[in-house]
Protein backbone atom coordinates (compact mmCIF):
# COMPACT_ATOMS: atom_id res chain seq x y z
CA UNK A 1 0.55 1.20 15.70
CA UNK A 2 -0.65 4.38 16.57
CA UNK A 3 -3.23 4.54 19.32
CA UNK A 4 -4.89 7.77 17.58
CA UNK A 5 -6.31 5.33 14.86
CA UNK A 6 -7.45 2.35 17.24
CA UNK A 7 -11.13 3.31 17.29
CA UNK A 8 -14.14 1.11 17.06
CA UNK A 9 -15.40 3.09 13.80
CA UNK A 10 -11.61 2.52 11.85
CA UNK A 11 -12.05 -1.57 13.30
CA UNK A 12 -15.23 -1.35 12.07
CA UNK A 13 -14.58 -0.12 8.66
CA UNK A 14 -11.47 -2.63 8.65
CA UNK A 15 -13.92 -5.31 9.22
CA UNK A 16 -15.94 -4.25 6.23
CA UNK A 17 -12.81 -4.42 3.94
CA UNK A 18 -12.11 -7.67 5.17
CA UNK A 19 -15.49 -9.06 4.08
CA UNK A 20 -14.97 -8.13 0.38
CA UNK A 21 -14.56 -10.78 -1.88
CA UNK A 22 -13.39 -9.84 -4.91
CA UNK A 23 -11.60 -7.14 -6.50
CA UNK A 24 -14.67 -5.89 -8.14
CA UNK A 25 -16.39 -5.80 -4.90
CA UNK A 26 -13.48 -3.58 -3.88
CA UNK A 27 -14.04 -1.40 -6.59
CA UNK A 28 -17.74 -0.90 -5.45
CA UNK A 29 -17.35 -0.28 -1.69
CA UNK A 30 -14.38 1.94 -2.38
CA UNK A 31 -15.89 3.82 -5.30
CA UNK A 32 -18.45 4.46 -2.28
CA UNK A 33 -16.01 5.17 0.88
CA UNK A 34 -12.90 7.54 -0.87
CA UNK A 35 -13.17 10.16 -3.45
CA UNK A 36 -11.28 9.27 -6.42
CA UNK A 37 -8.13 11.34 -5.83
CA UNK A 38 -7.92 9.63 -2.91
CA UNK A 39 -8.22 6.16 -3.68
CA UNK A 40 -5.92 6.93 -6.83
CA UNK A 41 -3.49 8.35 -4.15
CA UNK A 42 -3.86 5.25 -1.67
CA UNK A 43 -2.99 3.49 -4.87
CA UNK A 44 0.34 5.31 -5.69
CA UNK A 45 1.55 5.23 -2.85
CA UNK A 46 1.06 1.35 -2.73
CA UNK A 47 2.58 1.76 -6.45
CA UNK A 48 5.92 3.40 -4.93
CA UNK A 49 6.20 0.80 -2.64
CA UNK A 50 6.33 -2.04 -4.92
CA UNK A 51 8.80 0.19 -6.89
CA UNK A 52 11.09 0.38 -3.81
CA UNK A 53 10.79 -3.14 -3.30
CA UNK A 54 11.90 -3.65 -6.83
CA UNK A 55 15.19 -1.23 -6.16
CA UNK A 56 13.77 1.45 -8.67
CA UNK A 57 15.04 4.74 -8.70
CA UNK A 58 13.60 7.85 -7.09
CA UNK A 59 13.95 9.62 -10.45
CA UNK A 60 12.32 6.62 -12.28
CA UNK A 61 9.77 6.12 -9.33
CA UNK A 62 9.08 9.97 -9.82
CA UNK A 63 8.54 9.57 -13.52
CA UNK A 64 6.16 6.68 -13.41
CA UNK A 65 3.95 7.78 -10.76
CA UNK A 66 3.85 10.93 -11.01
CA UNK A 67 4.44 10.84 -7.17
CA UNK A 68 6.58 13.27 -5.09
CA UNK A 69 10.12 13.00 -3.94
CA UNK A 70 8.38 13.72 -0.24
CA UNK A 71 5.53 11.10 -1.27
CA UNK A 72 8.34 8.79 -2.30
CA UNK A 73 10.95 9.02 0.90
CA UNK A 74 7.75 8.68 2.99
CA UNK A 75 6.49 5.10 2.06
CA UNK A 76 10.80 4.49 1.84
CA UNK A 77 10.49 5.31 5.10
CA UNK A 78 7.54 3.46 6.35
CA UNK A 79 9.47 0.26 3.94
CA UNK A 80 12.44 0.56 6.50
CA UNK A 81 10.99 1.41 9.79
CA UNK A 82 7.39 0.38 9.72
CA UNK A 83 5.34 -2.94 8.98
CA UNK A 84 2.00 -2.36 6.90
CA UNK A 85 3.56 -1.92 3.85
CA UNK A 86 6.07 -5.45 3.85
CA UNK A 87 3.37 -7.35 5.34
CA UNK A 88 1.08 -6.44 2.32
CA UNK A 89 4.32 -7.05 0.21
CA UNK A 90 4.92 -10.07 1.53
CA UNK A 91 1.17 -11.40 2.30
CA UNK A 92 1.41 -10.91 -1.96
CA UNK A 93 4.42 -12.88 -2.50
CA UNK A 94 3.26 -15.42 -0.49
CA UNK A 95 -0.35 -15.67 -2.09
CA UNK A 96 1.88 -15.52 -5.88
CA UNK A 97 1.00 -12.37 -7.01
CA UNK A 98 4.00 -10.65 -6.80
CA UNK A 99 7.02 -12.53 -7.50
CA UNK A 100 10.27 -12.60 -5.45
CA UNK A 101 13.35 -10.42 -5.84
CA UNK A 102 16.50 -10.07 -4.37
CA UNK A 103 15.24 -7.79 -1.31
CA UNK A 104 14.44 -9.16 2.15
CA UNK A 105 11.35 -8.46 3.00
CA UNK A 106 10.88 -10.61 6.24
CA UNK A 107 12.66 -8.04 8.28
């Protein structure tokens, strides 16, 4: 993790998120926190990361989202070398909500 982002305001806000309840009340808060080209661009990056997972395509990843070959091999990246992105992935699969495919994501 890097230390730049360990601050008592982001573990704050963090703590916040995790007392939302619904998807609605994420829709509030965040309507209230992020401008909407950012929130639609925390979202497609999230997008192209479920895309990876599901073996798509830079080309068709491109054309769906709309998203950037440099957006794109980014998250990639962060899929093979970091953890926030398969722990979401998987916290998902686990909870049902997105369903398995042939990738490992336990790494």
């Amino acid at each position: 993790m890097n230390p730049k982002i360990k601050t008592k305001a982001v573990s704050r806000l963090f703590e916040a998120i995790l007392t939302l309840e619904s998807v609605e009340e994420c829709y509030v808060f965040f309507e209230d926190v992020c401008t909407i080209n950012e929130l639609l661009s925390l979202s497609q990056r999230y997008e192209v990361a479920e895309m990876l997972r599901e073996k798509k395509t830079y080309l068709e990843i491109a054309e769906k989202t709309g998203a950037s070959t440099a957006t794109i091999s980014r998250v990639n990246r962060c899929l093979n070398y970091g953890t926030g992105y398969r722990m979401a992935l998987n916290n998902l699969k686990k909870a049902g909500i997105l369903e398995d495919d042939e990738s490992d994501l336990e790494k």
